[in-house]
N, C-alpha and C. Protein backbone atom coordinates (compact mmCIF):
# COMPACT_ATOMS: atom_id res chain seq x y z
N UNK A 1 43.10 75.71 108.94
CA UNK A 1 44.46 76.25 108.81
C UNK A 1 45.03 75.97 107.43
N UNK A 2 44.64 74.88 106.82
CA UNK A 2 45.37 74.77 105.28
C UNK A 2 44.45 75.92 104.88
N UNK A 3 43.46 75.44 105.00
CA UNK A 3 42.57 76.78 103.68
C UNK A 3 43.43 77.93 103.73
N UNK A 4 43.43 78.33 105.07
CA UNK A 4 44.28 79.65 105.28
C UNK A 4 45.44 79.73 104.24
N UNK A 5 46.39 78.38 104.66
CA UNK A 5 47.53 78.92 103.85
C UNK A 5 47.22 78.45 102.37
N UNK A 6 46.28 77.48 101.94
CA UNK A 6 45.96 77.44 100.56
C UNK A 6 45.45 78.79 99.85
N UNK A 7 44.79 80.09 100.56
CA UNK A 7 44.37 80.85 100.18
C UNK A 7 45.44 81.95 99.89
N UNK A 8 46.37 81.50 100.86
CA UNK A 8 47.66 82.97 100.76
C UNK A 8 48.51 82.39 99.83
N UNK A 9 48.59 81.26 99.56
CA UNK A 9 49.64 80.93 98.72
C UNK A 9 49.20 80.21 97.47
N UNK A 10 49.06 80.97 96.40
CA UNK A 10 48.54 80.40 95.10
C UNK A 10 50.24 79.88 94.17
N UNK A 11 50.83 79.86 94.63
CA UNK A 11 52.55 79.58 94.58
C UNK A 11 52.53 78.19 94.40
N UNK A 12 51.96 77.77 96.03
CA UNK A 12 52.05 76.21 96.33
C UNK A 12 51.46 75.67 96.08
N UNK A 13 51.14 74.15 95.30
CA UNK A 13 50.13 72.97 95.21
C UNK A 13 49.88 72.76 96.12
N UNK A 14 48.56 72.14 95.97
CA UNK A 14 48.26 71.40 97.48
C UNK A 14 48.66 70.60 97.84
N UNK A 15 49.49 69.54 96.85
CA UNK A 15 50.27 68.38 97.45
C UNK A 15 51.11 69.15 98.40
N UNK A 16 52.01 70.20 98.26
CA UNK A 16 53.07 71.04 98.75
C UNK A 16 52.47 71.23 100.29
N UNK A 17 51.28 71.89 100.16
CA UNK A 17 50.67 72.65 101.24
C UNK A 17 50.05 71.35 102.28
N UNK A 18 50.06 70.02 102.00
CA UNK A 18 49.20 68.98 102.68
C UNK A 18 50.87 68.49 103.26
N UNK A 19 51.39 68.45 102.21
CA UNK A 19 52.91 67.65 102.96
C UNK A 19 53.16 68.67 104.13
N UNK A 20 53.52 69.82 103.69
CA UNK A 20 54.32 70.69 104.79
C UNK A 20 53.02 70.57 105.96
N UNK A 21 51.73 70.99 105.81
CA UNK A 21 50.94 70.42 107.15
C UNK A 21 51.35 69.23 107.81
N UNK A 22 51.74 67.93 107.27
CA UNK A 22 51.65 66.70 107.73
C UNK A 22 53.07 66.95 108.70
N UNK A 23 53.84 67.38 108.46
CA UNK A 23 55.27 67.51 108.48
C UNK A 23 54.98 68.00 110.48
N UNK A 24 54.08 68.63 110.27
CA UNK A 24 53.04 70.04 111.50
C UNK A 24 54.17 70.90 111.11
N UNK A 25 54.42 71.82 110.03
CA UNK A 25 55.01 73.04 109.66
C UNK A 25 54.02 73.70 109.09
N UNK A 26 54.00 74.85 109.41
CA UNK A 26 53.08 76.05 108.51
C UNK A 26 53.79 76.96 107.59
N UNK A 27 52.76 76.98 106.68
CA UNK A 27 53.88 78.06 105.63
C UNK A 27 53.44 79.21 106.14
N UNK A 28 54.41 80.37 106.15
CA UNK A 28 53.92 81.88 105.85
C UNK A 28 54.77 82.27 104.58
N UNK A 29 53.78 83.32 103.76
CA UNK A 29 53.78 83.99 102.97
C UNK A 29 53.78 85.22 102.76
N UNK A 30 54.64 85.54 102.19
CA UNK A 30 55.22 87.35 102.40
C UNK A 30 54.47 87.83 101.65
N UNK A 31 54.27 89.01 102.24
CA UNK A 31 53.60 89.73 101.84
C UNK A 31 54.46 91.05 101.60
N UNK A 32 53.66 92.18 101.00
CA UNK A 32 54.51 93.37 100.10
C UNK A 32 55.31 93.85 100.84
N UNK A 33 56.78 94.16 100.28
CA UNK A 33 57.84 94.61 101.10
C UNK A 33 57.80 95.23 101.94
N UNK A 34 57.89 95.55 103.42
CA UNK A 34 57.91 96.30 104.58
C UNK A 34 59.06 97.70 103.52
N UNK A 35 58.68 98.93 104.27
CA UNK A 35 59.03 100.41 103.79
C UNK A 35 60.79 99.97 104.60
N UNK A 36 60.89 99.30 105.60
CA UNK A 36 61.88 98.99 105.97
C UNK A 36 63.09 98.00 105.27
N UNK A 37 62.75 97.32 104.35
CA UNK A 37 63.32 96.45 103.79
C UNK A 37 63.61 97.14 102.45
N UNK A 38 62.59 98.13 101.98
CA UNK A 38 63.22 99.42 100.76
C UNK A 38 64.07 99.79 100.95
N UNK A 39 64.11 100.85 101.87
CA UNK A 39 64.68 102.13 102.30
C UNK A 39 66.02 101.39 103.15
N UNK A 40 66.41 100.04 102.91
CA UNK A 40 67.76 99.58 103.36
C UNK A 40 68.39 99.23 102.00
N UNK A 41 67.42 98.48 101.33
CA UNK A 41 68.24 98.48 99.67
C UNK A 41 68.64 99.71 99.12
N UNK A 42 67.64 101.04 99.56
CA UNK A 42 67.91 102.04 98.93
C UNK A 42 68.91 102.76 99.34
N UNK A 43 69.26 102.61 100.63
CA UNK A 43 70.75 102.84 101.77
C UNK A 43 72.12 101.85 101.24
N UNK A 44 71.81 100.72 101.14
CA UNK A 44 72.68 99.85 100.52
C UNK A 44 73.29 100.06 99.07
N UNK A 45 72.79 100.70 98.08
CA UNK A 45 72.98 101.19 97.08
C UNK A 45 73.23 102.18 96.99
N UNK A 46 72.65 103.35 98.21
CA UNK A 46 73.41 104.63 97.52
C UNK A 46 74.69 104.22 98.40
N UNK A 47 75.20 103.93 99.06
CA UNK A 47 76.35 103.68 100.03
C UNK A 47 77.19 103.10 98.62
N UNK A 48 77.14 101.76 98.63
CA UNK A 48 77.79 101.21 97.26
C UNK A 48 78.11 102.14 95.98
N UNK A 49 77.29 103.04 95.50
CA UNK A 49 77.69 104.00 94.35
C UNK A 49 78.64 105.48 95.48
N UNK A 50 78.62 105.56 96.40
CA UNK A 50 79.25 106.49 96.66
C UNK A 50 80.83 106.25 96.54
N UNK A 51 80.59 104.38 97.23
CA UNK A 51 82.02 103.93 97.77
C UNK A 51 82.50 103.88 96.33
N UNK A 52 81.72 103.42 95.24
CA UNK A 52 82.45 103.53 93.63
C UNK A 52 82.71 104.75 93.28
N UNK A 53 82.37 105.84 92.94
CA UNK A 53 82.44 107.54 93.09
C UNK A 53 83.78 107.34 93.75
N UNK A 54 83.87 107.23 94.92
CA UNK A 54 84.87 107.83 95.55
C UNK A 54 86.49 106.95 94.91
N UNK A 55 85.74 105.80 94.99
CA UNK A 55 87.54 104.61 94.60
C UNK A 55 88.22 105.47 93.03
N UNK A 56 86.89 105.85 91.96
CA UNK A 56 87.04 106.31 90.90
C UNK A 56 88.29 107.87 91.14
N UNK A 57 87.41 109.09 91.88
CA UNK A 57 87.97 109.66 92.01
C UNK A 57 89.31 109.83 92.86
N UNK A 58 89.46 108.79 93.55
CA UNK A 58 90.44 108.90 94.11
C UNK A 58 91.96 107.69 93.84
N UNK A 59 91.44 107.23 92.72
CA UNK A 59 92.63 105.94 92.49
C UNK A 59 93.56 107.07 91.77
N UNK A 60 93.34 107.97 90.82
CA UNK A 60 94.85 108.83 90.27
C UNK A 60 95.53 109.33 91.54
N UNK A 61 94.99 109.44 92.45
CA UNK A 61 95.98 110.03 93.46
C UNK A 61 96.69 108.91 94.33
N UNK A 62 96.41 107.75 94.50
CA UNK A 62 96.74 106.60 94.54
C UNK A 62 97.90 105.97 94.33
N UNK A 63 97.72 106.03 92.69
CA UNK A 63 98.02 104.68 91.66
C UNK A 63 99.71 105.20 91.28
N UNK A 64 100.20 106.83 91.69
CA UNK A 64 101.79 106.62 91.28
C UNK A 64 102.58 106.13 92.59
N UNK A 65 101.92 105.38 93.81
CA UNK A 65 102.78 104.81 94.52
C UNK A 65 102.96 102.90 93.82
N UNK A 66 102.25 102.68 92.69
CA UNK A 66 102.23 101.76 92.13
C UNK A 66 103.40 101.82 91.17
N UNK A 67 103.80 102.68 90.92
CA UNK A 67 105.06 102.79 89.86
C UNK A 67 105.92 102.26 90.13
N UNK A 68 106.97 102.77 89.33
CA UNK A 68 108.58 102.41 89.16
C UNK A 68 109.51 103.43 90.34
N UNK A 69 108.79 104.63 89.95
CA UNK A 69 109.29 105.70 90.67
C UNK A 69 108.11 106.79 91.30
N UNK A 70 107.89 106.58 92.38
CA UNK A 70 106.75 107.17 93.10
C UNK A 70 107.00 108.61 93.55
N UNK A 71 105.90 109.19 92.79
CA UNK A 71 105.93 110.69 93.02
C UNK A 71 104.66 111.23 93.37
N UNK A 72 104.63 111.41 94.61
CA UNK A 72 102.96 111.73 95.14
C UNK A 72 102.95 113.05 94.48
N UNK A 73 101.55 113.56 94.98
CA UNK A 73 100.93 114.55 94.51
C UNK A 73 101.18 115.35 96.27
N UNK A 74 102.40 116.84 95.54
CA UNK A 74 102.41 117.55 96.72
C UNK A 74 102.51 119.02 96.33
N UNK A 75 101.23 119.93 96.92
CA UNK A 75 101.52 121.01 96.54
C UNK A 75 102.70 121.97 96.87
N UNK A 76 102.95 122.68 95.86
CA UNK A 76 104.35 123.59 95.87
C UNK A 76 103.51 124.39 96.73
N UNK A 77 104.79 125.01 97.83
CA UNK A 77 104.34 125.88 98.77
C UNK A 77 105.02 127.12 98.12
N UNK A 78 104.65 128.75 98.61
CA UNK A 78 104.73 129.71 98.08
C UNK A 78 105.94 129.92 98.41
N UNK A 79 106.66 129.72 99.09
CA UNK A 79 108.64 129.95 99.29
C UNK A 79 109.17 128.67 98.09
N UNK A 80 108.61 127.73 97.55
CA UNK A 80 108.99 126.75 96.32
C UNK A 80 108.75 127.77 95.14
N UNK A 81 107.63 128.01 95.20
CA UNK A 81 107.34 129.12 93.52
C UNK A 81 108.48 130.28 93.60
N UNK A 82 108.70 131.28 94.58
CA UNK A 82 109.19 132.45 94.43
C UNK A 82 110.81 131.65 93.93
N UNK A 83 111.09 130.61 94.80
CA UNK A 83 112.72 130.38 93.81
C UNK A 83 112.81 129.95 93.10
N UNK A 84 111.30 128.98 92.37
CA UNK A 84 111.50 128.90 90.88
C UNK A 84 111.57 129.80 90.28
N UNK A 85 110.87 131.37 90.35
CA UNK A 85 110.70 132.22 89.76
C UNK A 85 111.80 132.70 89.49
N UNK A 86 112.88 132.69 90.58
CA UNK A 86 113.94 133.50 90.97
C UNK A 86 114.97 133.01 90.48
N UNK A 87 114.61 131.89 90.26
CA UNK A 87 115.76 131.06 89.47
C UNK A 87 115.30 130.91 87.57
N UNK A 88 114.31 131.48 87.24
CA UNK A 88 113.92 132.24 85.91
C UNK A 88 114.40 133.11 85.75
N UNK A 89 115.09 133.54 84.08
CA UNK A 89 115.79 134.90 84.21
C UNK A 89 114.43 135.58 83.40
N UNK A 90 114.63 136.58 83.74
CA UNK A 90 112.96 137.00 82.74
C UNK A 90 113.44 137.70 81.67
N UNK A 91 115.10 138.10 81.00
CA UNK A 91 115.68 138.45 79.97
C UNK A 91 115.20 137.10 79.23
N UNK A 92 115.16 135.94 79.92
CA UNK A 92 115.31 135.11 78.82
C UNK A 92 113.59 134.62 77.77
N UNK A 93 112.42 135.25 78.67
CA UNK A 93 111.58 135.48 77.98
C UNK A 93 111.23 135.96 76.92
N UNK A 94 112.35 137.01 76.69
CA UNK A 94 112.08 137.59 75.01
C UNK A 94 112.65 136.81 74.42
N UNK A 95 113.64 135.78 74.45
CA UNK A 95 113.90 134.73 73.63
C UNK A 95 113.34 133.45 73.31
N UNK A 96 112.32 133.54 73.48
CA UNK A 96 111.54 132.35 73.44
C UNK A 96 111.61 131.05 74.38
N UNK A 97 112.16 131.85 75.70
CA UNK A 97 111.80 131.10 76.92
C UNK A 97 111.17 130.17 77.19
N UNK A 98 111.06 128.86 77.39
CA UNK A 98 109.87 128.28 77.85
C UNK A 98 110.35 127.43 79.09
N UNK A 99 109.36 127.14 79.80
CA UNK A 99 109.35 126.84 80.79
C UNK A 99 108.65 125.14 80.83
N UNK A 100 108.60 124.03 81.60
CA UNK A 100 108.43 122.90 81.68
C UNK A 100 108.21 122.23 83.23
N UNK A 101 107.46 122.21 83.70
CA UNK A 101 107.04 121.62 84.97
C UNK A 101 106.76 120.03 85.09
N UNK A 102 107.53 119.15 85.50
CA UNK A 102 106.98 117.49 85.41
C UNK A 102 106.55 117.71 86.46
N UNK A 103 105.52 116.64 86.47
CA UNK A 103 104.57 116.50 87.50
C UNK A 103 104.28 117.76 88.32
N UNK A 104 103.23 118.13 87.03
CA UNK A 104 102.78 120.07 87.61
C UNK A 104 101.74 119.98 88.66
N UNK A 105 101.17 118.55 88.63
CA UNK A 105 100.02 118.82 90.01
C UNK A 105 99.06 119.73 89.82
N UNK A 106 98.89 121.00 90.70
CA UNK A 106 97.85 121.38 90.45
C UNK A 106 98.05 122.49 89.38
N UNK A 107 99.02 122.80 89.25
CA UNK A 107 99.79 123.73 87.86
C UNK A 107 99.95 125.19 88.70
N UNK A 108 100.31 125.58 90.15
CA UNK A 108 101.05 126.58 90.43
C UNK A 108 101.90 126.92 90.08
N UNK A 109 103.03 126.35 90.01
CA UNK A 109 104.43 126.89 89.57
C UNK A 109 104.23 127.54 87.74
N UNK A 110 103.50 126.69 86.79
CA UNK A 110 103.47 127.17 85.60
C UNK A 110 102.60 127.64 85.59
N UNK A 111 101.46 128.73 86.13
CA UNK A 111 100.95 129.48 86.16
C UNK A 111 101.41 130.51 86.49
N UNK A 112 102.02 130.73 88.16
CA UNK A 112 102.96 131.71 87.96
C UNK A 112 104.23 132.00 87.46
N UNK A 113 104.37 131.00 86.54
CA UNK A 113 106.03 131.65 85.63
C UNK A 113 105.39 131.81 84.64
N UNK A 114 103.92 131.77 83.96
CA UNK A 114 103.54 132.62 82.82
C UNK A 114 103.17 134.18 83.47
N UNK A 115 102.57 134.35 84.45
CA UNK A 115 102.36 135.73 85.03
C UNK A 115 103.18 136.53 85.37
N UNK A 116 104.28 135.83 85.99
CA UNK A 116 105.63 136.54 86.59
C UNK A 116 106.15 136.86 85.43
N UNK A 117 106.55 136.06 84.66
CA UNK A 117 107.56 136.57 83.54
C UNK A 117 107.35 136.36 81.90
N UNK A 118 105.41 136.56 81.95
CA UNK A 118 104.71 136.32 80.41
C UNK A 118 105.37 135.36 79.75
N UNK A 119 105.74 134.10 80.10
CA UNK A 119 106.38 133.22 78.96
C UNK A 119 105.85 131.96 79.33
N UNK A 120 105.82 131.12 78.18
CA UNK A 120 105.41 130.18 77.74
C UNK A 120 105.55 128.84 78.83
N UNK A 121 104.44 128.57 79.16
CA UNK A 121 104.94 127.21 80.35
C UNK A 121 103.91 126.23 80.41
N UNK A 122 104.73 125.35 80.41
CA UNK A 122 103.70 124.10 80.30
C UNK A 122 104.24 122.97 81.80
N UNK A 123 102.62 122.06 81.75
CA UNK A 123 102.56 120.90 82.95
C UNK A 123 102.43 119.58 82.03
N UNK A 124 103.43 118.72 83.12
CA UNK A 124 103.02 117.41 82.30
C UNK A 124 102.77 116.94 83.86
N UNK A 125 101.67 116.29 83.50
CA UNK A 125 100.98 115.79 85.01
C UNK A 125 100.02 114.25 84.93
N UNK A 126 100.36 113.01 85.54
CA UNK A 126 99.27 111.89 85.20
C UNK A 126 98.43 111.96 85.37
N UNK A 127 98.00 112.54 86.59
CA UNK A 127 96.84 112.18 87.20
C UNK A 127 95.63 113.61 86.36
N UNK A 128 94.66 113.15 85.95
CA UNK A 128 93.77 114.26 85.25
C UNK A 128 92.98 114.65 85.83
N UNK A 129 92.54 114.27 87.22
CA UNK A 129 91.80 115.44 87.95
C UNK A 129 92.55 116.86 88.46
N UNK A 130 94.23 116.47 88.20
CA UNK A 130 94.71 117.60 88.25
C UNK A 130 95.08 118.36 87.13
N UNK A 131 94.99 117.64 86.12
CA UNK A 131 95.47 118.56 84.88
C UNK A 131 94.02 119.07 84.06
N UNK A 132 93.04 118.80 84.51
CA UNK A 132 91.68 119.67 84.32
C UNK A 132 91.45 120.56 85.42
N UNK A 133 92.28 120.02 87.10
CA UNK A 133 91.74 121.79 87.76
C UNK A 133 92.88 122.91 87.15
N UNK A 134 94.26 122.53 86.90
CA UNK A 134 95.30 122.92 86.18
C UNK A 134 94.69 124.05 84.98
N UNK A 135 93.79 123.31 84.55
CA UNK A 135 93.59 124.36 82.86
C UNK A 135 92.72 125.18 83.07
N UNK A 136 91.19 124.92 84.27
CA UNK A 136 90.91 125.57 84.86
C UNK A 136 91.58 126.86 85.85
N UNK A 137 92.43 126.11 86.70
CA UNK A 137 93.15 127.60 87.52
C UNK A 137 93.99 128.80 86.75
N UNK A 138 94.26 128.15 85.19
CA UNK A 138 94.79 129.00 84.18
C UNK A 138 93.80 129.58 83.56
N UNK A 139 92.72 129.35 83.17
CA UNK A 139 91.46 129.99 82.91
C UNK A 139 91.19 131.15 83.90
N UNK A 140 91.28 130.84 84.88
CA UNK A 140 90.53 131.99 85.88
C UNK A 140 91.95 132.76 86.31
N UNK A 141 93.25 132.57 86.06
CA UNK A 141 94.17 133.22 86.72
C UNK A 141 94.59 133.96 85.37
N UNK A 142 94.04 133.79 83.98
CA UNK A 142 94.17 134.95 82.82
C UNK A 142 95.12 134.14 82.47
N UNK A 143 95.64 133.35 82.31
CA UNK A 143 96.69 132.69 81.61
C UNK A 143 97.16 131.56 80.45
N UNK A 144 95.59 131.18 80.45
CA UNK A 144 95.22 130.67 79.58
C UNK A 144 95.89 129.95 78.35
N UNK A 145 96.19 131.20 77.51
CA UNK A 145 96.96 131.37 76.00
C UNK A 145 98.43 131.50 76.57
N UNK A 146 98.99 131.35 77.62
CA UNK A 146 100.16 131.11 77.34
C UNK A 146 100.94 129.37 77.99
N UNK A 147 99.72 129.01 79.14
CA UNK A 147 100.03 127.58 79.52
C UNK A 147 99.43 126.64 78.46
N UNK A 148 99.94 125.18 78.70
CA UNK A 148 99.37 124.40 78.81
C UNK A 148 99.86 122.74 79.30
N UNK A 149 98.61 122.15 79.86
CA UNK A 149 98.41 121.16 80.42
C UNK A 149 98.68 119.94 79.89
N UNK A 150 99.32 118.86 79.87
CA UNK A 150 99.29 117.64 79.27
C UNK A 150 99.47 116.38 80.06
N UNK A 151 98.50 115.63 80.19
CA UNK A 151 98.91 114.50 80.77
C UNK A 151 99.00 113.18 79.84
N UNK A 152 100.43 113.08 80.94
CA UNK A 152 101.51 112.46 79.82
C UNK A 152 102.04 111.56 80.83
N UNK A 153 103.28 110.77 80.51
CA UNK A 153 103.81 110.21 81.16
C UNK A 153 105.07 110.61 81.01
N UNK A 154 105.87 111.65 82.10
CA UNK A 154 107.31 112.28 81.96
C UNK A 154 108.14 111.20 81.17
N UNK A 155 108.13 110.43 81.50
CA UNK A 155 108.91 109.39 80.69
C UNK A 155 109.05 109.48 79.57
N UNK A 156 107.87 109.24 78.98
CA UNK A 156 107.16 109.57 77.32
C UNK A 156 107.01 110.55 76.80
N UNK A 157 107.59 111.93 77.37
CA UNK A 157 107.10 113.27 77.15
C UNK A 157 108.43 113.81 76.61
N UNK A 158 108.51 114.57 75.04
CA UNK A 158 109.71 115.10 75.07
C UNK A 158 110.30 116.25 75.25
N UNK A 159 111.03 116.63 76.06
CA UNK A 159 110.96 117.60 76.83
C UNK A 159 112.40 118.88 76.35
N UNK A 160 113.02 118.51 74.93
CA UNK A 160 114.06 118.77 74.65
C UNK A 160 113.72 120.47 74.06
N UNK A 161 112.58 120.74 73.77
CA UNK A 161 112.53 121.75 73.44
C UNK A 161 112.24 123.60 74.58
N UNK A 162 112.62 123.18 76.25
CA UNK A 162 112.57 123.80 77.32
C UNK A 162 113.81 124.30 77.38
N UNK A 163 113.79 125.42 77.95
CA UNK A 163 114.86 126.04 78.42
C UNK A 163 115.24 125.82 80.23
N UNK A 164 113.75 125.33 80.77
CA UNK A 164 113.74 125.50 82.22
C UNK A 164 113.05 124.17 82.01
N UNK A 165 113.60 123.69 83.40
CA UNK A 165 112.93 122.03 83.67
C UNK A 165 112.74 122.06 85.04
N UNK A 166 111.15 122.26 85.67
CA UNK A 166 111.29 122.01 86.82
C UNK A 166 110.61 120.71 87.24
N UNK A 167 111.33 119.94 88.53
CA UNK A 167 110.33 119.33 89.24
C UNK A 167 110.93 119.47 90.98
N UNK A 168 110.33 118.73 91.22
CA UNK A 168 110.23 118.67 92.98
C UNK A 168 110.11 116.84 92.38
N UNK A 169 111.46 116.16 92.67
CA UNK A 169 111.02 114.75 91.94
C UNK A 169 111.91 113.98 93.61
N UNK A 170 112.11 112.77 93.66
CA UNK A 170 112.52 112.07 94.65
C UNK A 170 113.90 111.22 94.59
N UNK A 171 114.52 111.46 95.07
CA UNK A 171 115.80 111.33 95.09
C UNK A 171 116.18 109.83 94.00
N UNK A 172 115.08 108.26 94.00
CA UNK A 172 115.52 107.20 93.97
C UNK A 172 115.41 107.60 91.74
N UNK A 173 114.88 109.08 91.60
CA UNK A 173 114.54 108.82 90.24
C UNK A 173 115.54 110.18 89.60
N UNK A 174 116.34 110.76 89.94
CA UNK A 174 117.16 111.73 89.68
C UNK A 174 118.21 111.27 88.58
N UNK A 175 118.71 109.96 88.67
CA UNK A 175 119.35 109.50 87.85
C UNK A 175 118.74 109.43 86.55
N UNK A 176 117.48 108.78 86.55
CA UNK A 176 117.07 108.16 85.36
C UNK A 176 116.71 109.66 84.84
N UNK A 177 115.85 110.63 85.64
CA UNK A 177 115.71 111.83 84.67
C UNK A 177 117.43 112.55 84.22
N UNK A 178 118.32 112.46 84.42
CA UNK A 178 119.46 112.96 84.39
C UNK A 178 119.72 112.62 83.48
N UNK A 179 119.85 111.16 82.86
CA UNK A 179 119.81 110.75 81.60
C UNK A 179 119.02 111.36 80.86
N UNK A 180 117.68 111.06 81.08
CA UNK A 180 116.63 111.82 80.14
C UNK A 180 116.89 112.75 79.63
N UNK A 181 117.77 113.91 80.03
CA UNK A 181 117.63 115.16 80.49
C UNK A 181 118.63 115.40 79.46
N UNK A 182 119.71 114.75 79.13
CA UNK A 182 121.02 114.46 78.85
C UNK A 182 120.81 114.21 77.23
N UNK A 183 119.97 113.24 77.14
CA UNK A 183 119.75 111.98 76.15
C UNK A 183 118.85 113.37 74.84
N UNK A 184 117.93 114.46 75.84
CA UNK A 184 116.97 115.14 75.02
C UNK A 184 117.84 116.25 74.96
């Protein structure tokens, strides 16, 4: 029985291999990884890179309940666009109209107030998985050359040069943009 395990285990001295006999313990020695003990590391790891993937893509949608003033990410529904629109004068497009969306999200509203009424409109938006599908949905909706996208921090963004200021913002932050609003 030592030979045995002296033969499987070129690891251990024989002092090693005579003690653990004396002890009456036997060594065993592993042998090449069971396909079962792979294919769980290899489960264990892709699981782990998914759960990172996902925390990545999903902390901007997250991270503005971490703020000062929390403004989720909510799409404008199509009765929200038509009274922004409606509340656009489209005389005022030949004057160099422009338009301003905080927290544009996925950039509906300034997509359709460049289509509705050809004038100039821009998104200021944090989170950048929305302000890259944003420049995208202006790409494919022909609008391209007259939006654009910026992620910014409304705060930090100067916004004095708009004629139209929209948001959908939350009651506890109305003040501070009011100032803003005031101040630009």
């Amino acid at each position: 029985d030592i030979n045995r395990n002296r033969s499987l285990s070129s690891k251990m001295s024989t002092n090693e291999l005579n003690a653990l006999e004396a002890l009456g313990q036997t060594t065993k020695v592993a042998g090449p990884a069971s396909p079962k003990s792979i294919s769980g590391k290899i489960l264990i790891g892709v699981t782990g890179g998914i759960a990172v993937g996902l925390s990545i893509v999903c902390f901007p949608f997250v991270a503005p309940a971490l703020r000062k003033h929390c403004l989720p990410y909510v799409p404008a529904t199509s009765r929200q666009i038509e009274n922004v629109l409606t509340s656009v004068r489209m005389g005022d497009a030949a004057r160099g109209n422009r338009l301003l969306d905080i927290g544009s999200g996925d950039g509906r509203i300034v997509i359709a107030a460049a289509k509705a009424h050809r004038m100039e409109a821009h998104g200021v938006e944090l989170n950048p998985w929305l302000v890259y599908y944003s420049r995208l949905a202006a790409l494919s909706g022909g609008v391209f050359g007259q939006t654009r996208f910026f992620r910014k921090d409304l705060w930090k963004y100067d916004i004095s040069g708009y004629n139209n200021i929209v948001i959908f913002g939350v009651e506890q932050m109305m003040a501070d943009l009011e100032t803003k609003i005031k101040a630009e």
